[in-house]
C-alpha atoms as a PDB file:
ATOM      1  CA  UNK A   1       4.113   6.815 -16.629  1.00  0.00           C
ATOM      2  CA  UNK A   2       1.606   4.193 -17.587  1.00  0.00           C
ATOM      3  CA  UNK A   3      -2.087   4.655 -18.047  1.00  0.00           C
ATOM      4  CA  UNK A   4      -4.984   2.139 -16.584  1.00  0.00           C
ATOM      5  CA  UNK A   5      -8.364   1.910 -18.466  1.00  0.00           C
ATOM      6  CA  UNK A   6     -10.986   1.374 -15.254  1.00  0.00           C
ATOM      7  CA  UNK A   7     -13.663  -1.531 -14.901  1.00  0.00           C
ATOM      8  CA  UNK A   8     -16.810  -1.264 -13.552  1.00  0.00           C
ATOM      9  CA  UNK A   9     -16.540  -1.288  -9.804  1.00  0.00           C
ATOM     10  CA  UNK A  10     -12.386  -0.385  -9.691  1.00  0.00           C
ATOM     11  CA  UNK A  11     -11.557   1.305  -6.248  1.00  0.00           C
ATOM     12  CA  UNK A  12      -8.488   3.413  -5.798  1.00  0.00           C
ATOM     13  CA  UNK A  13      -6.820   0.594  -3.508  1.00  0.00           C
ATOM     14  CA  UNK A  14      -7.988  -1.925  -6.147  1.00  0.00           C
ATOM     15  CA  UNK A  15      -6.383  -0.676  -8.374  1.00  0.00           C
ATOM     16  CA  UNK A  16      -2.987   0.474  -6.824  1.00  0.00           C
ATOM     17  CA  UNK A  17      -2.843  -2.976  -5.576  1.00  0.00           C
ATOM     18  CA  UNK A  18      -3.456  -4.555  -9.100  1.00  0.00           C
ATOM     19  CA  UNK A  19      -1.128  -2.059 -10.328  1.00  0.00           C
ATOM     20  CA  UNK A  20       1.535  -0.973  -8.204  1.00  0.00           C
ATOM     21  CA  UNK A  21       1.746  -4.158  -5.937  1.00  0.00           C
ATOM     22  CA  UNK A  22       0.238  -2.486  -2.997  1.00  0.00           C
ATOM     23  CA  UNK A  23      -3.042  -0.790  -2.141  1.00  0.00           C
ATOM     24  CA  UNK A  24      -1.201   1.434   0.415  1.00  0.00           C
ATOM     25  CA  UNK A  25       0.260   3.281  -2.558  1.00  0.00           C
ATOM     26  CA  UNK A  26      -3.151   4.757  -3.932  1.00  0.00           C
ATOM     27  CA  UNK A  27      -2.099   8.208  -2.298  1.00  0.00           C
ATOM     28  CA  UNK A  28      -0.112   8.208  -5.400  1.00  0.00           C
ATOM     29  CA  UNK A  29      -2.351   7.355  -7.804  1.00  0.00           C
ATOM     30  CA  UNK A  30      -4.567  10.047  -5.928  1.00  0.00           C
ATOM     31  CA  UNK A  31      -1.603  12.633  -6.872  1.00  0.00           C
ATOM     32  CA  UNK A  32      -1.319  11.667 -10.561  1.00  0.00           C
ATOM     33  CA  UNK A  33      -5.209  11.671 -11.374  1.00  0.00           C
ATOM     34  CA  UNK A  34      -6.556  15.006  -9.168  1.00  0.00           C
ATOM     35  CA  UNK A  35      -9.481  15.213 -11.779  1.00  0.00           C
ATOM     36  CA  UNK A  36     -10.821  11.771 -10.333  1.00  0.00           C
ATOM     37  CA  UNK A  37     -10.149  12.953  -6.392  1.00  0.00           C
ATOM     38  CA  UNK A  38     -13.592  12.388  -5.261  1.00  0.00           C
ATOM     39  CA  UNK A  39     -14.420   9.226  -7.344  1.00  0.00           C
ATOM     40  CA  UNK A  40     -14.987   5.994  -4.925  1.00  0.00           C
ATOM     41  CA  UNK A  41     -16.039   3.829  -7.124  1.00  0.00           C
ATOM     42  CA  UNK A  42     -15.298   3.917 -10.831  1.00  0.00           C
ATOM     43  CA  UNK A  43     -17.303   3.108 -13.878  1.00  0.00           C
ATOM     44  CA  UNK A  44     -15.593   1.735 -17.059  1.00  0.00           C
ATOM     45  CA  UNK A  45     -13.803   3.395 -19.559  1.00  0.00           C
ATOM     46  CA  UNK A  46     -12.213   5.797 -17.463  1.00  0.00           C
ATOM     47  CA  UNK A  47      -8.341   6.448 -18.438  1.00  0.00           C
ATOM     48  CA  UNK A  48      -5.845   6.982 -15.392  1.00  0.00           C
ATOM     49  CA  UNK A  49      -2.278   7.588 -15.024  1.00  0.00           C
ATOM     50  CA  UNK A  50       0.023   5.066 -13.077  1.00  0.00           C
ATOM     51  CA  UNK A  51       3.096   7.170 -12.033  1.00  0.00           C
ATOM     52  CA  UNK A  52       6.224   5.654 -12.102  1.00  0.00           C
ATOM     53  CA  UNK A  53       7.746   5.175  -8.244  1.00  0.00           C
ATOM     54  CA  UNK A  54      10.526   3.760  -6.661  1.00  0.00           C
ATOM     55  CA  UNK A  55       9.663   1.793  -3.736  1.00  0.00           C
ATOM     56  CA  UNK A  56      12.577   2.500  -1.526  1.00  0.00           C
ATOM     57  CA  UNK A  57      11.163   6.402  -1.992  1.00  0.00           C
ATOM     58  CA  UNK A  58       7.258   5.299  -0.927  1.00  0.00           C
ATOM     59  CA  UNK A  59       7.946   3.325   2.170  1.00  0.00           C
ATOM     60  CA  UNK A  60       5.563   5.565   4.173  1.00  0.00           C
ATOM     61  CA  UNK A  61       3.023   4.639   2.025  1.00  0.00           C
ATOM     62  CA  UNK A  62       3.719   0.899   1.887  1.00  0.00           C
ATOM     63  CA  UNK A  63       3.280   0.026   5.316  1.00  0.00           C
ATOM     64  CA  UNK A  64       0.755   2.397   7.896  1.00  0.00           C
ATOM     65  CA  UNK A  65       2.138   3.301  10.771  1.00  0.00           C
ATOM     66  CA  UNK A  66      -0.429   1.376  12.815  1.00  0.00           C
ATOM     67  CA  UNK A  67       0.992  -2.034  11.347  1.00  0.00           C
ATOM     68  CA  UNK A  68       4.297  -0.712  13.129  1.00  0.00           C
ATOM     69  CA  UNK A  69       2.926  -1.653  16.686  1.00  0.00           C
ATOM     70  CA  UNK A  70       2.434  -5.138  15.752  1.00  0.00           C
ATOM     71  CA  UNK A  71       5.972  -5.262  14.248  1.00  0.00           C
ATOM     72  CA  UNK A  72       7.194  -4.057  17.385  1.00  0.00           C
ATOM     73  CA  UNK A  73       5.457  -6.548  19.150  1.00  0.00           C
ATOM     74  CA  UNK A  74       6.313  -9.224  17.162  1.00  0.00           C
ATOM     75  CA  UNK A  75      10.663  -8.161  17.744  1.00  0.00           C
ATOM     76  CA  UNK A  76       9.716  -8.174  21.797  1.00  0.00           C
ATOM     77  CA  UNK A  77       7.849 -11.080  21.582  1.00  0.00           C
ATOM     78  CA  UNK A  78      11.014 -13.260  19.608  1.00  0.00           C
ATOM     79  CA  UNK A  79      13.481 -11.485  21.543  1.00  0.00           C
ATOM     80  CA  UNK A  80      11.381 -12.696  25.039  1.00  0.00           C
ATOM     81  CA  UNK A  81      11.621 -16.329  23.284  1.00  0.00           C
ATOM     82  CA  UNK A  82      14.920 -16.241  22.581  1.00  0.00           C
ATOM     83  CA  UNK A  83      16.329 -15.457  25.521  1.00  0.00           C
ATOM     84  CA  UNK A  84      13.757 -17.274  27.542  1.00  0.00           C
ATOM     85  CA  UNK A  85      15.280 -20.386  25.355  1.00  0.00           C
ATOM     86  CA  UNK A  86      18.685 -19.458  26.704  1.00  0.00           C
ATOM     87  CA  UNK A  87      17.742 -19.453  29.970  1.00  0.00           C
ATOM     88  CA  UNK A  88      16.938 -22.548  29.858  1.00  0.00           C
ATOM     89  CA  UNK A  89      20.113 -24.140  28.237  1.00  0.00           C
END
């Protein structure tokens, strides 16, 4: 585990993004700090942990389910193109 010294103005997301590579992951960061649960917006000087992770293990919290739909859509979408395109060869 790491720790993060806040700025003025840090956010949870903010700072798992700057941190961890992705604000989905600030659950985590949620988990590891309980003390600062109900903090929205930091001040400075405030000391957090960054837990280690392995990605592969936080999946859930990389991508929200709702961006799943448009994935979906997307697969439909090629797989209409693609076979639309063979139709026509």
């Amino acid at each position: 585990m790491s720790t993060y010294v806040t700025v003025s103005g840090d956010t949870w997301d903010k700072i798992a993004l700057e941190q961890m590579g992705s604000e989905y992951l600030f659950p985590l960061l949620l988990t590891a700090n309980p003390q600062y649960r109900l903090v929205l917006l930091f001040t400075s000087g405030i000391e957090i942990t960054i837990p280690e992770f392995e990605l592969e293990d936080v999946y859930e919290y990389q991508r929200p389910a709702w961006l799943e739909e448009d994935l979906d859509d997307e697969t439909e979408e090629e797989e209409t193109l693609a076979f639309a395109s063979e139709e026509d060869s």
